[in-house]
N, C-alpha and C. Protein backbone atom coordinates (compact mmCIF):
# COMPACT_ATOMS: atom_id res chain seq x y z
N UNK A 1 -44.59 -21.05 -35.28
CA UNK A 1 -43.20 -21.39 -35.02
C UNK A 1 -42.31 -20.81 -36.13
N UNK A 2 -41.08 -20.31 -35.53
CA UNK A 2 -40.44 -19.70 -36.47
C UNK A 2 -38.88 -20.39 -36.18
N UNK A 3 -38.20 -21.18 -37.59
CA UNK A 3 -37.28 -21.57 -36.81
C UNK A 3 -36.99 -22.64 -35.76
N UNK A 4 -37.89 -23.28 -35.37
CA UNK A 4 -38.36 -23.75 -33.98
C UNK A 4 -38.56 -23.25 -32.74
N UNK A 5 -38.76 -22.21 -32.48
CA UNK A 5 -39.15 -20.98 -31.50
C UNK A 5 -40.34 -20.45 -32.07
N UNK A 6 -41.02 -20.18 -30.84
CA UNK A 6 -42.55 -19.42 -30.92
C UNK A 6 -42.32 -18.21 -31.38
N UNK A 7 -43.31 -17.59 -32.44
CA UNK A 7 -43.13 -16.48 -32.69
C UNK A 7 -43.00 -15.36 -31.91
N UNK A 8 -43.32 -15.18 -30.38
CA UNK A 8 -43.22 -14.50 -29.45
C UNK A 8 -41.36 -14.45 -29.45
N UNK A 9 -40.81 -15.48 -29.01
CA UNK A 9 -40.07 -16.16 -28.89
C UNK A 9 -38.69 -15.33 -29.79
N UNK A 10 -39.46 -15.74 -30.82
CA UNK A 10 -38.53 -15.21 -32.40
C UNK A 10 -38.60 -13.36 -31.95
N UNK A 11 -39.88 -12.90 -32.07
CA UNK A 11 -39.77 -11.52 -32.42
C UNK A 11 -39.01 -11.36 -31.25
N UNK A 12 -39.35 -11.36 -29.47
CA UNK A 12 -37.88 -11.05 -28.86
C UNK A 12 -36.79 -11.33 -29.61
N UNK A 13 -35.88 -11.67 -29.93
CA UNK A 13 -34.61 -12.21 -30.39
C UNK A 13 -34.66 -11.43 -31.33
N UNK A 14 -35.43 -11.06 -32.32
CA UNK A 14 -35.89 -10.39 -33.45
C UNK A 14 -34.69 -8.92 -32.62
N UNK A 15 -35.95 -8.34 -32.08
CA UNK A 15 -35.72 -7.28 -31.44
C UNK A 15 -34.41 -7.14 -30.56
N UNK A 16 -33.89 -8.02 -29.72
CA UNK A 16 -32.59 -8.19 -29.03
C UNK A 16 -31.40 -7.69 -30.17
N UNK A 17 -31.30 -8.59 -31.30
CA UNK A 17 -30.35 -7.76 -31.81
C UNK A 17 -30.58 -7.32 -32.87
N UNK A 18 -32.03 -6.46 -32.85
CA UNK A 18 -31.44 -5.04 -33.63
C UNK A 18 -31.18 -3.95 -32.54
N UNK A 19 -31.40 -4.13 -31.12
CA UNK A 19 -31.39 -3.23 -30.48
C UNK A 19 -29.93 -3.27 -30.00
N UNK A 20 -29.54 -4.34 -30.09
CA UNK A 20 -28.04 -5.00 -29.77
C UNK A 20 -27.09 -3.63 -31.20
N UNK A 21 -27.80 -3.91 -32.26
CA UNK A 21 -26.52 -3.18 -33.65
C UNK A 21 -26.75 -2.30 -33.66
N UNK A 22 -28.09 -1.41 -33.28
CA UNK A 22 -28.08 0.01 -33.02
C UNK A 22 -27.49 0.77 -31.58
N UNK A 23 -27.45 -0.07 -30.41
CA UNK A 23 -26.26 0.38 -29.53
C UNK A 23 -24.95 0.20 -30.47
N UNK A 24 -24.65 -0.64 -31.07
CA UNK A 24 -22.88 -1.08 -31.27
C UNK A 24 -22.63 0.10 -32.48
N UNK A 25 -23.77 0.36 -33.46
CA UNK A 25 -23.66 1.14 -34.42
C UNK A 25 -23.32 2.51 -33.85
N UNK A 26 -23.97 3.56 -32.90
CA UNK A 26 -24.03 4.65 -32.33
C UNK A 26 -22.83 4.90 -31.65
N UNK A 27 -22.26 3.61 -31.30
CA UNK A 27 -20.64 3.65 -30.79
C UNK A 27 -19.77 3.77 -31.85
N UNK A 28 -19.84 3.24 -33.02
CA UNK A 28 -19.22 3.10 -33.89
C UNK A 28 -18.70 4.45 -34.43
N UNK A 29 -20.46 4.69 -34.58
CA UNK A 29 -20.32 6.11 -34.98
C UNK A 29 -19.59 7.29 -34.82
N UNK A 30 -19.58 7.42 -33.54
CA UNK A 30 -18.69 7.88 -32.30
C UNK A 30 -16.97 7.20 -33.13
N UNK A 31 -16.81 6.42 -33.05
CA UNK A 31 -15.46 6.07 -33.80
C UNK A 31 -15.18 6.57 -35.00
N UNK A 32 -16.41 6.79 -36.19
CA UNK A 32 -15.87 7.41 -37.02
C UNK A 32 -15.89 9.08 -36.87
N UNK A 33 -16.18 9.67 -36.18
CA UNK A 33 -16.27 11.35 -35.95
C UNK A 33 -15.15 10.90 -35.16
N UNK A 34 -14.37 10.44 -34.80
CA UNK A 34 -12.78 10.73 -34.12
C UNK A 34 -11.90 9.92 -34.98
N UNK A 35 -12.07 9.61 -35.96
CA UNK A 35 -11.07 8.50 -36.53
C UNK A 35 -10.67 7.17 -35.84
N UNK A 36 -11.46 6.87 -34.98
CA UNK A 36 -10.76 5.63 -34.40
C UNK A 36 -11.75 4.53 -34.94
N UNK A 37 -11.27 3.69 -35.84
CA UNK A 37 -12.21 2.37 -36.01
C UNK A 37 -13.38 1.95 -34.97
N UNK A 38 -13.04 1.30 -34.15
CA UNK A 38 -13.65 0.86 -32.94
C UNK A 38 -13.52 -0.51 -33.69
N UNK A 39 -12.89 -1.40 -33.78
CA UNK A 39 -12.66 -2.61 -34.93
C UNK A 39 -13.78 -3.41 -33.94
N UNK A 40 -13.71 -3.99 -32.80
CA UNK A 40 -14.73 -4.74 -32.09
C UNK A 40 -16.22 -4.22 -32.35
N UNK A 41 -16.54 -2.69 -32.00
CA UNK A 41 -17.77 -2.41 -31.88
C UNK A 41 -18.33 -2.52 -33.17
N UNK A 42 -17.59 -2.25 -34.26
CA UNK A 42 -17.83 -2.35 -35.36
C UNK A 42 -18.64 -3.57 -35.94
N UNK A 43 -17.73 -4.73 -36.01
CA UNK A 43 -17.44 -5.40 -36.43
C UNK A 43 -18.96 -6.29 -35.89
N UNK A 44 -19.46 -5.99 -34.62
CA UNK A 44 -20.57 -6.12 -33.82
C UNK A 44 -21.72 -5.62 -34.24
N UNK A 45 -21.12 -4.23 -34.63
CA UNK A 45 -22.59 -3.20 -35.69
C UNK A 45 -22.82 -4.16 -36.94
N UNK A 46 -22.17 -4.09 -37.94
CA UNK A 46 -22.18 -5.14 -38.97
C UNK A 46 -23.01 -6.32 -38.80
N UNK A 47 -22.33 -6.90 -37.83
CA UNK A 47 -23.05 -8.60 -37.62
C UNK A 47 -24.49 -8.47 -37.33
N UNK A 48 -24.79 -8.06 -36.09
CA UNK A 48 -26.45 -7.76 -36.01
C UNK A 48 -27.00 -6.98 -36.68
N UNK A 49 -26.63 -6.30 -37.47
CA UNK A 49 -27.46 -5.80 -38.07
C UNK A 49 -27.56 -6.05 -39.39
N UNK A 50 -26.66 -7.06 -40.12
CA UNK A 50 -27.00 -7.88 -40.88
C UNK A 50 -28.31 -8.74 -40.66
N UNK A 51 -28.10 -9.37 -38.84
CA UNK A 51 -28.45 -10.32 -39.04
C UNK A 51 -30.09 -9.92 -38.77
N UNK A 52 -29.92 -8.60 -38.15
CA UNK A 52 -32.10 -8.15 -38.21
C UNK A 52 -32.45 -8.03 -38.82
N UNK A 53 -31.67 -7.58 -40.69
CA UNK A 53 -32.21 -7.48 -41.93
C UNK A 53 -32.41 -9.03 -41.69
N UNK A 54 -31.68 -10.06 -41.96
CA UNK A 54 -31.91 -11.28 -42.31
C UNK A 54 -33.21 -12.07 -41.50
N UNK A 55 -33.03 -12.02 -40.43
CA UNK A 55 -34.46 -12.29 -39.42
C UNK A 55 -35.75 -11.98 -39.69
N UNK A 56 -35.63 -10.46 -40.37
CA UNK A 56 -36.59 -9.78 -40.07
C UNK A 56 -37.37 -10.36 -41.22
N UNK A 57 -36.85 -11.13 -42.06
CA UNK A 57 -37.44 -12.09 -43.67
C UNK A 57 -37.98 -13.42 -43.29
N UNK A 58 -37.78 -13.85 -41.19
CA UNK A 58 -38.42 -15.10 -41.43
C UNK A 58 -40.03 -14.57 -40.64
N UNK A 59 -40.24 -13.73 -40.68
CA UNK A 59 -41.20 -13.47 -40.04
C UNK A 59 -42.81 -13.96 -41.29
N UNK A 60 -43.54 -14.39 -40.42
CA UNK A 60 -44.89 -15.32 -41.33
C UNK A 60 -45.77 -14.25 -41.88
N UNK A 61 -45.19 -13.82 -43.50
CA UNK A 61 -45.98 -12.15 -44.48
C UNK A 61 -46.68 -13.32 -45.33
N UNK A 62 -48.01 -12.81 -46.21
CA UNK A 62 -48.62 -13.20 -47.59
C UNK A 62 -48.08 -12.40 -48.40
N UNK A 63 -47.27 -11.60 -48.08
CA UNK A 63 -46.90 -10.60 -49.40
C UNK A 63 -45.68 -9.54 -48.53
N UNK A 64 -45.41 -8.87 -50.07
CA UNK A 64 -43.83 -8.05 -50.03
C UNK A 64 -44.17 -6.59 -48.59
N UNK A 65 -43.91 -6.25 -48.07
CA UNK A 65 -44.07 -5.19 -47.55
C UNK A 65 -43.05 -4.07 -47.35
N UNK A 66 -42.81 -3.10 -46.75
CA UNK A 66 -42.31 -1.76 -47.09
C UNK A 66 -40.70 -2.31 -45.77
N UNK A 67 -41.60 -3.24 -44.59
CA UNK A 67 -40.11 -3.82 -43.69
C UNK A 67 -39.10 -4.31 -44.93
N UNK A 68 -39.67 -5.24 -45.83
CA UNK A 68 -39.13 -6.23 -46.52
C UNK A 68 -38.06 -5.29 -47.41
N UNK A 69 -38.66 -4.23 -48.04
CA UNK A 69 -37.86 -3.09 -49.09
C UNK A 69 -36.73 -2.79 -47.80
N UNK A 70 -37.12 -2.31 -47.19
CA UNK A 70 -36.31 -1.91 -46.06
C UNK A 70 -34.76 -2.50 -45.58
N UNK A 71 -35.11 -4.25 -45.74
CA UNK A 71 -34.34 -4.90 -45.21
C UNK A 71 -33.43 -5.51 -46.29
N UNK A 72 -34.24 -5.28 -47.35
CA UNK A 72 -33.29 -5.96 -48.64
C UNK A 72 -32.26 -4.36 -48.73
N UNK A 73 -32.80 -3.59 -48.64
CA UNK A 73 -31.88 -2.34 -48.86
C UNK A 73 -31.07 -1.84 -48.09
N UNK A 74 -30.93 -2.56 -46.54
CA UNK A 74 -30.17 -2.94 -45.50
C UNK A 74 -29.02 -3.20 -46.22
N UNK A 75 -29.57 -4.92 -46.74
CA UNK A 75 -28.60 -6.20 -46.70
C UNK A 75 -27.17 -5.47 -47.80
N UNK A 76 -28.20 -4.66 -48.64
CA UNK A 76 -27.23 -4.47 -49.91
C UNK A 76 -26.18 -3.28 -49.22
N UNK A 77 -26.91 -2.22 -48.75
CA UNK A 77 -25.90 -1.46 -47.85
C UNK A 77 -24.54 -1.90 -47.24
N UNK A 78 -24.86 -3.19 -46.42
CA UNK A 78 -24.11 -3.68 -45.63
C UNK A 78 -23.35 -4.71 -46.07
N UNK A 79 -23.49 -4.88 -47.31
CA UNK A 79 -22.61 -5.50 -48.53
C UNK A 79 -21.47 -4.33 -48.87
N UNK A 80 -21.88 -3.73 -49.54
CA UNK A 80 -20.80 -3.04 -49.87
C UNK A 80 -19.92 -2.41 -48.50
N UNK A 81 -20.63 -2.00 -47.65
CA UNK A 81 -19.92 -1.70 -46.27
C UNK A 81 -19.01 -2.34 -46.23
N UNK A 82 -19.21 -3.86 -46.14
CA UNK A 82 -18.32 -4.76 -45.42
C UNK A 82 -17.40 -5.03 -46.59
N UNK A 83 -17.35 -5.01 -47.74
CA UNK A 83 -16.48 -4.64 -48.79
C UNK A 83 -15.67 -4.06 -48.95
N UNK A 84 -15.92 -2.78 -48.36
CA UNK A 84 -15.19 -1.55 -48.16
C UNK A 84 -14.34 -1.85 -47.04
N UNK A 85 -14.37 -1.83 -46.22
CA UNK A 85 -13.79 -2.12 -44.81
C UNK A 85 -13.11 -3.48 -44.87
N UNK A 86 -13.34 -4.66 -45.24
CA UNK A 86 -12.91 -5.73 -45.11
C UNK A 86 -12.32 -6.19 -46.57
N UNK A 87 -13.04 -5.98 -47.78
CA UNK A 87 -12.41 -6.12 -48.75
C UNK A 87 -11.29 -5.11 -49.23
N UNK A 88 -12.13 -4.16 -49.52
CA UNK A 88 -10.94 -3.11 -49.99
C UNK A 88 -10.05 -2.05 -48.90
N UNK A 89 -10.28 -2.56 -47.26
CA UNK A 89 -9.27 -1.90 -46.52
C UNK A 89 -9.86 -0.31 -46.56
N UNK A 90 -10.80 0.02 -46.62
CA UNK A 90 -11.08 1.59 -46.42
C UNK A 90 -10.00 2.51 -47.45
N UNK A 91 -9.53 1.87 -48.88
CA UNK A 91 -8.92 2.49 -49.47
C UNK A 91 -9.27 3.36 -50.34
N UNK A 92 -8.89 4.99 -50.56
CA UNK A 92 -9.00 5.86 -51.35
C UNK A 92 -10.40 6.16 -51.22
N UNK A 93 -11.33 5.99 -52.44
CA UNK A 93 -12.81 6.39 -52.24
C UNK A 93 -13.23 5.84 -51.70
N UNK A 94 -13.18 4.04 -51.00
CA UNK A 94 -13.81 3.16 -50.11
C UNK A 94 -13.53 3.62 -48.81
N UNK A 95 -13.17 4.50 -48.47
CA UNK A 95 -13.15 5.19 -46.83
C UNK A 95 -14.45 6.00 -46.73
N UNK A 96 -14.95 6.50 -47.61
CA UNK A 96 -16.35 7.73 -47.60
C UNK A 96 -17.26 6.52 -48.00
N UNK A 97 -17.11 5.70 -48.79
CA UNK A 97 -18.14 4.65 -48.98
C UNK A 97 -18.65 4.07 -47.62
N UNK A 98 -17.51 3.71 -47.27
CA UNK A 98 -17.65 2.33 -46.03
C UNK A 98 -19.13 3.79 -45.31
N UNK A 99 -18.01 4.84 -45.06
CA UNK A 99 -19.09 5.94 -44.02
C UNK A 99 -20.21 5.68 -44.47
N UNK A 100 -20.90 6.03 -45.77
CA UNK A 100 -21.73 6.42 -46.21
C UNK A 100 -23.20 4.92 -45.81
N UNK A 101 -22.51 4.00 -46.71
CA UNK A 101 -23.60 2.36 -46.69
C UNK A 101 -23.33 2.22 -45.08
N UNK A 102 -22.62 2.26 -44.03
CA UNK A 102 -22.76 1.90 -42.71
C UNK A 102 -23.77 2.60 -42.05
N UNK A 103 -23.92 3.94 -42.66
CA UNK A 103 -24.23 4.94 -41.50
C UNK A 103 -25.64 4.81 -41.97
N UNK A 104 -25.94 5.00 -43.32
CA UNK A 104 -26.88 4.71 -43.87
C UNK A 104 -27.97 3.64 -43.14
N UNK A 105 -27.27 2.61 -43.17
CA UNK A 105 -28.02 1.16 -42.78
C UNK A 105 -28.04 1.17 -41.27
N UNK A 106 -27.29 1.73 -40.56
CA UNK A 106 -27.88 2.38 -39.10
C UNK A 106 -28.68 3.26 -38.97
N UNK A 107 -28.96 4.26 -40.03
CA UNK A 107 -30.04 4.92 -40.01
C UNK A 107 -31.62 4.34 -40.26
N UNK A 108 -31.11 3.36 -41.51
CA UNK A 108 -32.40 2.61 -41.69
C UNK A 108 -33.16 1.60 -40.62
N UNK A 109 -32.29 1.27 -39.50
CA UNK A 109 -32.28 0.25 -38.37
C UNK A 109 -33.33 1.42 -37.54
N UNK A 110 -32.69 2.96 -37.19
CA UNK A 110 -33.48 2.94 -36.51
C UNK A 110 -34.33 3.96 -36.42
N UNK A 111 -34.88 3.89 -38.05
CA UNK A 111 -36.19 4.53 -38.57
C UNK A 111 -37.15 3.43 -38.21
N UNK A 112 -36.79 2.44 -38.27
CA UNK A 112 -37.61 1.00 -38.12
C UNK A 112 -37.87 0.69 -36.91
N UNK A 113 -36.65 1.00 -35.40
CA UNK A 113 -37.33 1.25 -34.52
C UNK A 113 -38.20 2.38 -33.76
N UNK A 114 -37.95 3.75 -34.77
CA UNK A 114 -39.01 4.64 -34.17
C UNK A 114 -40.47 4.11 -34.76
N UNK A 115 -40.74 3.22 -35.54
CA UNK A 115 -41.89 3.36 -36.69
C UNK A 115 -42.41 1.94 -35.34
N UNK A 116 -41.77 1.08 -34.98
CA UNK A 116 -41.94 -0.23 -34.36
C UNK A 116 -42.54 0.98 -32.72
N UNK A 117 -41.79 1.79 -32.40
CA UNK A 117 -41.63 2.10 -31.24
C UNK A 117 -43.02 3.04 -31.04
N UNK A 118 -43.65 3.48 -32.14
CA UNK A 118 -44.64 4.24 -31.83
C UNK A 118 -45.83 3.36 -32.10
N UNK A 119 -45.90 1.88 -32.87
CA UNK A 119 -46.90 0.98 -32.80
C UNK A 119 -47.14 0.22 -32.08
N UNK A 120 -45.88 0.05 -30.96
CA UNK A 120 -45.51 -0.81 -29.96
C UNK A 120 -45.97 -0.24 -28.66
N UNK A 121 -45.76 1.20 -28.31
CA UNK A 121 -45.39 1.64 -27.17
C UNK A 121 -46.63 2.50 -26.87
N UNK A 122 -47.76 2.35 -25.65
CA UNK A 122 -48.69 2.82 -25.87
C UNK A 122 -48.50 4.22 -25.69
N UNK A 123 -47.89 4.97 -25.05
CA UNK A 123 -47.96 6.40 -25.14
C UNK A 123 -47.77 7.04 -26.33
N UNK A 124 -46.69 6.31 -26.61
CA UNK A 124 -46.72 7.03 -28.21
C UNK A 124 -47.34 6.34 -29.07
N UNK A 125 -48.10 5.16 -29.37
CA UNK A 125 -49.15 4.93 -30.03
C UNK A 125 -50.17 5.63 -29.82
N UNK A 126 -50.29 6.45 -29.00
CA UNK A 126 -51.46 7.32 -28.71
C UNK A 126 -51.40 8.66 -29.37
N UNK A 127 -49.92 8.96 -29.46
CA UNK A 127 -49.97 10.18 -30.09
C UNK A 127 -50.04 10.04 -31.66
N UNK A 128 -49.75 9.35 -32.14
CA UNK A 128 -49.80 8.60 -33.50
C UNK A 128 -50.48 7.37 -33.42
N UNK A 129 -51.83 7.25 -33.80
CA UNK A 129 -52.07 5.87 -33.55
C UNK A 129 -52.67 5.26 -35.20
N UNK A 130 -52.37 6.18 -36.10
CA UNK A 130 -52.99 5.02 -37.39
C UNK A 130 -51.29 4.04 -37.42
N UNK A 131 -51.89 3.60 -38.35
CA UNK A 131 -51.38 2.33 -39.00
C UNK A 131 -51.03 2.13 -40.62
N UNK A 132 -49.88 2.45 -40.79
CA UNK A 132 -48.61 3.03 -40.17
C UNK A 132 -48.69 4.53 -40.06
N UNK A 133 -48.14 4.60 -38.37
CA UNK A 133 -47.85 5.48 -37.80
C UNK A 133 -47.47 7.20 -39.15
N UNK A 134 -48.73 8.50 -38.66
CA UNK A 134 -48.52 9.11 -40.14
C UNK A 134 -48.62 10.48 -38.96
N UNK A 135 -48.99 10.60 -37.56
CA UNK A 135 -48.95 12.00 -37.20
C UNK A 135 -47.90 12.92 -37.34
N UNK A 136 -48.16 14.62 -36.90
CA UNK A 136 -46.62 14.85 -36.69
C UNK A 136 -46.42 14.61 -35.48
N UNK A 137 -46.48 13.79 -34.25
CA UNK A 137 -45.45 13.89 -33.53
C UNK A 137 -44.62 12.38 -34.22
N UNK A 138 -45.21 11.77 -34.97
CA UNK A 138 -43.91 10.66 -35.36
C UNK A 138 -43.26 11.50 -36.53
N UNK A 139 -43.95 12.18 -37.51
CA UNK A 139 -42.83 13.26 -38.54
C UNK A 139 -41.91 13.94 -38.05
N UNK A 140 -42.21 14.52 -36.94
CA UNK A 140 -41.23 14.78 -36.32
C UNK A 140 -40.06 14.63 -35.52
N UNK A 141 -40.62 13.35 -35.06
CA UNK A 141 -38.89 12.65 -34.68
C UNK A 141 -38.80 11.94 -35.81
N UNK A 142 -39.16 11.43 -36.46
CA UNK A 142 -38.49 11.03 -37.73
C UNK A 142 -37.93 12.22 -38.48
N UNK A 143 -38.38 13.44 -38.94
CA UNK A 143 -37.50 14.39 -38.81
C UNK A 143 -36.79 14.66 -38.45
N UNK A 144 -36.65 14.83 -36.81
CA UNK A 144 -35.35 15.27 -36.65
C UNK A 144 -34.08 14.33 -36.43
N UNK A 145 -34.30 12.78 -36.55
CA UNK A 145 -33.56 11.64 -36.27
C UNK A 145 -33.35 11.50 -38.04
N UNK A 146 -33.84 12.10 -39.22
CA UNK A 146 -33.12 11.85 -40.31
C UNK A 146 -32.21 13.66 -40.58
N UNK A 147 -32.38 14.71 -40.14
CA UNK A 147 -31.68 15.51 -39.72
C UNK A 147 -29.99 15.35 -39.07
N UNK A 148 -30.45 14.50 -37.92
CA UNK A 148 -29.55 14.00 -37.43
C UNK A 148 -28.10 13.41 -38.26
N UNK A 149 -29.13 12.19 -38.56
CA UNK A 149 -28.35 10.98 -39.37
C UNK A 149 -27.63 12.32 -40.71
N UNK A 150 -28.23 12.97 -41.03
CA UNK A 150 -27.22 13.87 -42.26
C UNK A 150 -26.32 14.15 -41.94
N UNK A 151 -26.36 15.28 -40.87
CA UNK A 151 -25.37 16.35 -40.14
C UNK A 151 -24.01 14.79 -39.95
N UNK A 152 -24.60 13.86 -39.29
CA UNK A 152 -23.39 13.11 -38.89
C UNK A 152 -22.78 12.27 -39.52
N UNK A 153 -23.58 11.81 -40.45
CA UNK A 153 -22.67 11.15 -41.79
C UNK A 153 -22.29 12.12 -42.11
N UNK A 154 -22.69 13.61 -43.21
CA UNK A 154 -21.55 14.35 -43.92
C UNK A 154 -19.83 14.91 -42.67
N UNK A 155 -20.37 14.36 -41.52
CA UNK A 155 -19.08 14.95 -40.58
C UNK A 155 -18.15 13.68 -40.85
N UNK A 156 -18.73 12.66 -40.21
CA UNK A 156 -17.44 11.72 -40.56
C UNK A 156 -17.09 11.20 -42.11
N UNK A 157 -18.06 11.67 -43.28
CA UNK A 157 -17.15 11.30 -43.94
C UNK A 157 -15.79 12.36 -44.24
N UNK A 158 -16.56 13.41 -43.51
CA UNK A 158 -15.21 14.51 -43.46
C UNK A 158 -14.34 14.42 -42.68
N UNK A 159 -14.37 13.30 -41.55
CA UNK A 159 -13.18 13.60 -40.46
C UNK A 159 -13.24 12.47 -40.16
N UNK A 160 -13.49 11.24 -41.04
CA UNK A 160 -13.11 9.40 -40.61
C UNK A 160 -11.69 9.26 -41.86
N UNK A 161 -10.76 9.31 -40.79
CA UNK A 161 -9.27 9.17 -41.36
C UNK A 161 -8.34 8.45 -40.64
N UNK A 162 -8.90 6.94 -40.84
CA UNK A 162 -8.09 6.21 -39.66
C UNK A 162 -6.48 5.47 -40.16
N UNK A 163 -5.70 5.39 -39.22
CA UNK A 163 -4.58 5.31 -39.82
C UNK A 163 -4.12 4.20 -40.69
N UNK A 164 -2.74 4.20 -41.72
CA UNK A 164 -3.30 2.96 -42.41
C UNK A 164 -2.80 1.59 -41.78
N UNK A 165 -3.40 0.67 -42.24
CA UNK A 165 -3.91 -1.02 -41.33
C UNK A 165 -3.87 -1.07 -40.24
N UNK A 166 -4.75 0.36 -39.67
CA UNK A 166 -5.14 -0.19 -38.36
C UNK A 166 -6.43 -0.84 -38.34
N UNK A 167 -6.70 -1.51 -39.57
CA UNK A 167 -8.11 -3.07 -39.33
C UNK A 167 -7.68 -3.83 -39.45
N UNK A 168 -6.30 -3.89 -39.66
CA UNK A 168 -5.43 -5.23 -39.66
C UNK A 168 -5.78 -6.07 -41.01
C-alpha cells in the first residue's frame, strides 16, 4: 500500500501524470519557440511534473537509486523554473533560465519514460532487454531524443520573448 492505494494502484497514477506533464510540457514547448506563454498549459507542465518527481519518492526502495538522483534533480530544476516565471516574472536573465530548468526537467521526464518504456513494453524490451536497458536501439533513441531536447532548448531560448506581463 502506498498512500492507501495498492501499489498497482499508485504506479498507474504514478504514470497518469507524468504522462499527463509530458503532453502539457511538449505544448508548452511549442509556446516557447513562438513566444506565446501558454500560461494554462504551462502552469499544468509544472504541476505534474513536480508532482511525478514527488510520487516517484513514495515508491517502496531499500536504497538511493539513479530514479531517485533523477527526481531530486527534477524537483530542483523546477524550483528555480517556477521562480523564474512566477517569482521573478521572466525578467532579464530569468527569461533563458525559466527556458533552460523547464525544458531541462521535461527532458529528464522523458528520458525516464523511454528507459520505463523499453522495460515495460515487450517489443522493445526485446530489443534491449538487460536491466537497465544498455542496447543501441535504446542509445539511440535516447540519442536522438537528447539531440532533440538541445536543438530545441538552444531555439527557444533564442526566440522565447513573450510580451511584458503577459503572466499576469
Amino acid at each position: 500500500m502506498v498512500l492507501g492505494m495498492s501499489l498497482a494502484t499508485f504506479t498507474l497514477l504514478h504514470v497518469v501524470i507524468s504522462l499527463v506533464g509530458i503532453v502539457a510540457g511538449l505544448i508548452a514547448m511549442i509556446g516557447l519557440l513562438t513566444s506565446n506563454p501558454l500560461r494554462n498549459w504551462t502552469a499544468l507542465f509544472l504541476a505534474t511534473t513536480i508532482l511525478t518527481s514527488v510520487t516517484g519518492f513514495f515508491f517502496p526502495v531499500e536504497k538511493l537509486l539513479p530514479s531517485h538522483v533523477i527526481g531530486i534533480l527534477s524537483l530542483v530544476l523546477l524550483a528555480v523554473a517556477c521562480l523564474a516565471l512566477y517569482g521573478k516574472k521572466l525578467s532579464g536573465s530569468w527569461r533563458w533560465i525559466y527556458v533552460l530548468t523547464a525544458m531541462l526537467s521535461l527532458y529528464l521526464n522523458v528520458f525516464v519514460l523511454i528507459i520505463q518504456s523499453f522495460l515495460k513494453i515487450a517489443p522493445l524490451h526485446a530489443l534491449a532487454p538487460s536491466v537497465p536497458p544498455s542496447e543501441p536501439p535504446f542509445a539511440i533513441v535516447q540519442g536522438i531524443v537528447l539531440v532533440f531536447f538541445i536543438v530545441v532548448i538552444a531555439a527557444a531560448v533564442k526566440k522565447f520573448r513573450p510580451a511584458p506581463l503577459s503572466l499576469g
